[in-house]
C-alpha atoms as a PDB file:
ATOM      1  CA  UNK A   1     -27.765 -75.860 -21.275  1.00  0.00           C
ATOM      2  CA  UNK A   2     -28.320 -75.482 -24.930  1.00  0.00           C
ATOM      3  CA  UNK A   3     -30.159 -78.010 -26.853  1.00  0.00           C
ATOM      4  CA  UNK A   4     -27.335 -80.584 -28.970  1.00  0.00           C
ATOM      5  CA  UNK A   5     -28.178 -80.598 -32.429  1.00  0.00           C
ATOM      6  CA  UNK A   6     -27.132 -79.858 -36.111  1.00  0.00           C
ATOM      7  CA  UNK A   7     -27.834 -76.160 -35.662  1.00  0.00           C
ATOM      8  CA  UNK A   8     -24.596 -75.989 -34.126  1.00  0.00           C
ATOM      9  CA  UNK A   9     -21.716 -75.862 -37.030  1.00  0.00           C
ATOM     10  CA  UNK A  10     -19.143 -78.097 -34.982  1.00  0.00           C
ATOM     11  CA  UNK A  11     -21.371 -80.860 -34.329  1.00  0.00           C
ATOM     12  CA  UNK A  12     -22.974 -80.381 -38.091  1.00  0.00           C
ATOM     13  CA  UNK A  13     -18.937 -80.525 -38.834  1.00  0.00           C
ATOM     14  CA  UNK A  14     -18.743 -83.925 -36.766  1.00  0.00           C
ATOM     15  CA  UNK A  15     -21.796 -84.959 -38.550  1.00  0.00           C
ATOM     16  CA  UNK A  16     -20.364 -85.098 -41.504  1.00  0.00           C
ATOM     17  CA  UNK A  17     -17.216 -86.319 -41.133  1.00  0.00           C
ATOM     18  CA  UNK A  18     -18.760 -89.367 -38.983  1.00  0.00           C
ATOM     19  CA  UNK A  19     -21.399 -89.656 -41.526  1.00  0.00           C
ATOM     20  CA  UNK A  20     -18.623 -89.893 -44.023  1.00  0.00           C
ATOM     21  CA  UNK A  21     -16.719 -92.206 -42.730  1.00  0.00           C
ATOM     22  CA  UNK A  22     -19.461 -94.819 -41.467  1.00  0.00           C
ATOM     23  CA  UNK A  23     -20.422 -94.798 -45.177  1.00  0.00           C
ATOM     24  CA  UNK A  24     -17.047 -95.824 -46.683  1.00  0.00           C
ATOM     25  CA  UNK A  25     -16.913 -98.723 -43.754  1.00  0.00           C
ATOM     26  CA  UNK A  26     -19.945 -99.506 -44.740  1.00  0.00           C
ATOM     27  CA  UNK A  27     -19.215 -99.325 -48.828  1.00  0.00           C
ATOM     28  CA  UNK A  28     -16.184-101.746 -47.859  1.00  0.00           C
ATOM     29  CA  UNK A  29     -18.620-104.451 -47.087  1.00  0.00           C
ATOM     30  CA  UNK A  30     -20.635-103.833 -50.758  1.00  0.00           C
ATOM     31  CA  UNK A  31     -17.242-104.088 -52.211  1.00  0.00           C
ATOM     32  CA  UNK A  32     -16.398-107.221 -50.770  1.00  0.00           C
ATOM     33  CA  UNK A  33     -19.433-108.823 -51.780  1.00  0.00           C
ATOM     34  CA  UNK A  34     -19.133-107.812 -55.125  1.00  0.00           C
ATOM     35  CA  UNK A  35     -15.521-109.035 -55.215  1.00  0.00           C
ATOM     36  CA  UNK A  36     -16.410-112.307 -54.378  1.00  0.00           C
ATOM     37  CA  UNK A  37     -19.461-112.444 -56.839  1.00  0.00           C
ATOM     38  CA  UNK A  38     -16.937-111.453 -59.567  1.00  0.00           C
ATOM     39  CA  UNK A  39     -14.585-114.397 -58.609  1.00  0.00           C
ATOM     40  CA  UNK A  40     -17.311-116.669 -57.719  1.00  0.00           C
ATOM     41  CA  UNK A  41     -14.660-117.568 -54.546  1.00  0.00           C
ATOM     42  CA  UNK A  42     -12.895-115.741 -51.735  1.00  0.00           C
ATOM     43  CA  UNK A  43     -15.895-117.372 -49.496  1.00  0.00           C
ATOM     44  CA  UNK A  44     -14.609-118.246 -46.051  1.00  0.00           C
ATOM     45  CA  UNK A  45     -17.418-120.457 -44.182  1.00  0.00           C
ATOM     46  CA  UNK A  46     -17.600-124.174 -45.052  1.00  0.00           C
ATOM     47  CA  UNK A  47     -22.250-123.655 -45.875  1.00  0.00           C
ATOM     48  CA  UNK A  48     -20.961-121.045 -48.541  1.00  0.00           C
ATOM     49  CA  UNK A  49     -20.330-124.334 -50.672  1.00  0.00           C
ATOM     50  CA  UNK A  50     -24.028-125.224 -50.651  1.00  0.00           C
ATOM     51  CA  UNK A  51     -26.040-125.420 -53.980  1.00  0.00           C
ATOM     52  CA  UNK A  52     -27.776-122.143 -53.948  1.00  0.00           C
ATOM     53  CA  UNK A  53     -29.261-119.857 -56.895  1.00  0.00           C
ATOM     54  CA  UNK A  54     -26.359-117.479 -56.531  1.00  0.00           C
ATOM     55  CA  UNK A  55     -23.918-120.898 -56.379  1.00  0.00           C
ATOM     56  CA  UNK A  56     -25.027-122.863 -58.711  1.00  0.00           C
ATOM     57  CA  UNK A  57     -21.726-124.781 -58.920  1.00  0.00           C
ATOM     58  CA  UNK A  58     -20.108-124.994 -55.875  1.00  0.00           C
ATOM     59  CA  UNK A  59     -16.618-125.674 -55.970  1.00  0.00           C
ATOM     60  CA  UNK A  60     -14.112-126.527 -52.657  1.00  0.00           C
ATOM     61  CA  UNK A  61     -11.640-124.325 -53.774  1.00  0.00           C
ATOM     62  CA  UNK A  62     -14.025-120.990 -53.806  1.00  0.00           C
ATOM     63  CA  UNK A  63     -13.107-121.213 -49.725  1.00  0.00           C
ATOM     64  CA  UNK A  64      -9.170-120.560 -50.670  1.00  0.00           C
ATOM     65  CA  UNK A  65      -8.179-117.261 -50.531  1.00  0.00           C
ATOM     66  CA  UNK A  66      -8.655-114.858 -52.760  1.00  0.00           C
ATOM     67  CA  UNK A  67      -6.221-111.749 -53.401  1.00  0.00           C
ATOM     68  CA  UNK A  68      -9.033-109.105 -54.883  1.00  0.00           C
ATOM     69  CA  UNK A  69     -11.371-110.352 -52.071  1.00  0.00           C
ATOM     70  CA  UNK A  70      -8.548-110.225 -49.234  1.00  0.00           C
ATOM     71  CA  UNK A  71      -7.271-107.060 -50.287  1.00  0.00           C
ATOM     72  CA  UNK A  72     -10.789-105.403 -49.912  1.00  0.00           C
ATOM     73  CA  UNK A  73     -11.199-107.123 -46.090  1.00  0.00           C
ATOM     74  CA  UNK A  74      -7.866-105.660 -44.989  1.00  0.00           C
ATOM     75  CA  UNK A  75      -9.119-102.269 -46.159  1.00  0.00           C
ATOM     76  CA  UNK A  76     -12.286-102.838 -44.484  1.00  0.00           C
ATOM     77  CA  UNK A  77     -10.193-104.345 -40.984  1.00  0.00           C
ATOM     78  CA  UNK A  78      -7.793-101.251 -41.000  1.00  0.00           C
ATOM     79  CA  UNK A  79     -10.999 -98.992 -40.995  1.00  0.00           C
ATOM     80  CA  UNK A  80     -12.819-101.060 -38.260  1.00  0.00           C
ATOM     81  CA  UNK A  81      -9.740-100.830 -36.202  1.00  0.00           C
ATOM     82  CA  UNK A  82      -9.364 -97.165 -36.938  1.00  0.00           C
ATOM     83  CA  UNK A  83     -12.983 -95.584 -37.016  1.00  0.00           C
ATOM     84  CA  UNK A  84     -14.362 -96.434 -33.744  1.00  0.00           C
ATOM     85  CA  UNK A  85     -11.236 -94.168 -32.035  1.00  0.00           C
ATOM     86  CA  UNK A  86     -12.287 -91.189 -34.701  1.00  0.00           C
ATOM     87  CA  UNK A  87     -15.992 -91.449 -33.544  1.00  0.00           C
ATOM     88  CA  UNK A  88     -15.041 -91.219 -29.962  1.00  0.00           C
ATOM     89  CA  UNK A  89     -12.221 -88.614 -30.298  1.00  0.00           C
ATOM     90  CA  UNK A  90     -13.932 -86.148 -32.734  1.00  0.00           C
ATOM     91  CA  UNK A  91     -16.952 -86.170 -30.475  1.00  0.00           C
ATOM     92  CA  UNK A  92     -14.857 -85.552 -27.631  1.00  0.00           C
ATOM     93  CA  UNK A  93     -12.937 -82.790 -29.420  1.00  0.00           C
ATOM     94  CA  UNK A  94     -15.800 -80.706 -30.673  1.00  0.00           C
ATOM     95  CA  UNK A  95     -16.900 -80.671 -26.990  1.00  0.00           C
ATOM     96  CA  UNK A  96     -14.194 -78.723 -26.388  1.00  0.00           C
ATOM     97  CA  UNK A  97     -15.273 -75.730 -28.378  1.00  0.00           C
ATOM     98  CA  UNK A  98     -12.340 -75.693 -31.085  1.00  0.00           C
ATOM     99  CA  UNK A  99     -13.276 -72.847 -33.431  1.00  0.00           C
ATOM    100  CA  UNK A 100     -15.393 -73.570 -36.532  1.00  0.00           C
ATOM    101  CA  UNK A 101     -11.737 -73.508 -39.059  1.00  0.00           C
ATOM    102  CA  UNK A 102      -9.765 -75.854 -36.608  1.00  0.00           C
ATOM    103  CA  UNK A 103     -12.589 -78.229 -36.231  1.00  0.00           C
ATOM    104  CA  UNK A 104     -13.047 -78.403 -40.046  1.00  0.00           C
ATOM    105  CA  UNK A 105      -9.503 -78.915 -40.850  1.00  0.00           C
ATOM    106  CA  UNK A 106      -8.786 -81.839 -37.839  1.00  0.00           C
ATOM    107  CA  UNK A 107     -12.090 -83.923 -38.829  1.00  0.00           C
ATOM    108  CA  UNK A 108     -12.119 -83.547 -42.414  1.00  0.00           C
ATOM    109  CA  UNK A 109      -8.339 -84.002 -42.449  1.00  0.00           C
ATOM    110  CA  UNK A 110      -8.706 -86.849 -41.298  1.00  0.00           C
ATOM    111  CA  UNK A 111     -11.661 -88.126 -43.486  1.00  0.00           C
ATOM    112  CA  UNK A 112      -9.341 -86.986 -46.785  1.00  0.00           C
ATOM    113  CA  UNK A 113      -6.581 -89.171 -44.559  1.00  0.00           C
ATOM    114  CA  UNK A 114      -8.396 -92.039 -44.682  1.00  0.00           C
ATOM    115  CA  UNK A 115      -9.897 -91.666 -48.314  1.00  0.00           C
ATOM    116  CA  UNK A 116      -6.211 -91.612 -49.522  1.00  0.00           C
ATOM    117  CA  UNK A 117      -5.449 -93.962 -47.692  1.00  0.00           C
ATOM    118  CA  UNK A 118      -7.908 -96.328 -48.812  1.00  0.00           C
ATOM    119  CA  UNK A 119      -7.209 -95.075 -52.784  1.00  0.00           C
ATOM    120  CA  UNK A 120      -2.960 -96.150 -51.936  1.00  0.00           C
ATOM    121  CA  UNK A 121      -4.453-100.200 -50.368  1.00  0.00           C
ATOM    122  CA  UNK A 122      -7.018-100.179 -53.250  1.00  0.00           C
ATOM    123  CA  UNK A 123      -4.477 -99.678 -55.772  1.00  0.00           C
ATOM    124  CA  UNK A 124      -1.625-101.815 -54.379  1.00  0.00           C
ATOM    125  CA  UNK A 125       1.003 -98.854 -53.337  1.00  0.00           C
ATOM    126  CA  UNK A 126       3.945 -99.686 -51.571  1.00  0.00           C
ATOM    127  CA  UNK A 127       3.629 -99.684 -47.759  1.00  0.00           C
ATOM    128  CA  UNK A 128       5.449 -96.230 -47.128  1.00  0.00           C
ATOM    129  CA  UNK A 129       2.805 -94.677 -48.876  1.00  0.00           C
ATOM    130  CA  UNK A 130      -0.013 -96.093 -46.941  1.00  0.00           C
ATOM    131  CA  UNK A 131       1.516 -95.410 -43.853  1.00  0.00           C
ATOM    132  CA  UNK A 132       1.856 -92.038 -44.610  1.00  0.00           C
ATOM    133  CA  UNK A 133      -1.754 -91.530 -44.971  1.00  0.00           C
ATOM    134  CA  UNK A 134      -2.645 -93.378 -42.057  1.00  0.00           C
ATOM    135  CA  UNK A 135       0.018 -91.734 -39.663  1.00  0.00           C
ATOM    136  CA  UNK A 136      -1.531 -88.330 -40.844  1.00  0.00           C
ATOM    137  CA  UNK A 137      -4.902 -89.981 -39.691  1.00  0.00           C
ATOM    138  CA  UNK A 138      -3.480 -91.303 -35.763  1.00  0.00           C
ATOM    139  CA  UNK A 139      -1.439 -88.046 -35.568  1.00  0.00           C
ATOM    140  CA  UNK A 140      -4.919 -86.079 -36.236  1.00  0.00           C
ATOM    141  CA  UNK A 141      -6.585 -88.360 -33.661  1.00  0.00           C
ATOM    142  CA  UNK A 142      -3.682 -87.945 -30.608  1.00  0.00           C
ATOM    143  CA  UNK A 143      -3.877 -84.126 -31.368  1.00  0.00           C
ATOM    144  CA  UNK A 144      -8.175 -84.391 -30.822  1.00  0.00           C
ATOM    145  CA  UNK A 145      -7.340 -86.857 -27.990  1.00  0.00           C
ATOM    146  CA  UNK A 146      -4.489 -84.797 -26.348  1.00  0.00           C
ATOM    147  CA  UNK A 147      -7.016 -81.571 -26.632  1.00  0.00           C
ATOM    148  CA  UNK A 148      -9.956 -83.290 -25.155  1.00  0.00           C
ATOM    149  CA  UNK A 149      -7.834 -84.484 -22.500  1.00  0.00           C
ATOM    150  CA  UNK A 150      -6.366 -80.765 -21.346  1.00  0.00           C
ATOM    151  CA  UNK A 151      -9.617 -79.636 -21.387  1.00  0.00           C
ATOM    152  CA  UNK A 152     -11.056 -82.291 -19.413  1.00  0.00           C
ATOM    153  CA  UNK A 153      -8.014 -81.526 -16.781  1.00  0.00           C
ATOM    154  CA  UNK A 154      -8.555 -77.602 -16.902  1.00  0.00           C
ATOM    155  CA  UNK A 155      -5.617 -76.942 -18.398  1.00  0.00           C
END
């Protein structure tokens, strides 16, 4: 059995689709924090309120809700409850020897899936339009799922 690593283009390919996408979950938690330091609010637990150097005015109502801050979290929830079935699937695919030009388009269509999806949330467009992206995304991941799974069965 061949040693796994990066010297093999369709892991390297899984590589950095993973690696991309980790990093924009990831960046989703930066922007939240800097979302709430720009409102000085959008905090949700009660010993947020407590005189600190960052807070030096606490204020009851910096626990209400906060639509800049919110908007940013349901970003960041979508791609929590989307990325961990990517991770799994694209693995799983590239185990199934898909050439180089498949594997390319399926991951890193569905990284640019994601990133436009993302752009449509973060700039308020009209639900159709997000779903649009993100059914591109699940349709990518039951065709990497379905794949894996006919290999896996010999067929």
């Amino acid at each position: 059995m061949e040693k796994l690593g990066l010297h093999d283009p369709l892991l390297a390919t899984y590589a950095i689709a993973a690696s991309l996408m980790i990093l924009k979950v990831v960046a989703m938690s930066w922007l939240t924090v800097v979302r709430m330091m720009e409102a000085k609010g959008g905090y949700r637990s009660p010993e947020d309120l407590k005189k600190t150097p960052l807070n030096p005015v606490p204020d009851p109502a910096q626990l209400l809700p906060n639509e800049r801050v919110e908007r940013i979290r349901r970003i960041q929830m979508n791609d929590l409850e989307n990325l961990p079935f990517f991770l799994a699937a694209g693995f799983l695919f590239i185990l199934t020897q898909p050439s180089l030009a498949l594997a390319r388009w399926v991951l890193y269509g569905y990284v640019v899936s994601r990133l436009l999806h993302f752009a449509a949330y973060f700039t308020a467009q009209i639900h159709e339009v997000r779903a649009t992206f993100w059914t591109v995304g699940s349709l990518l991941l039951i065709y990497m799922s379905g794949r894996t799974l006919l290999a896996a069965l010999g067929a």
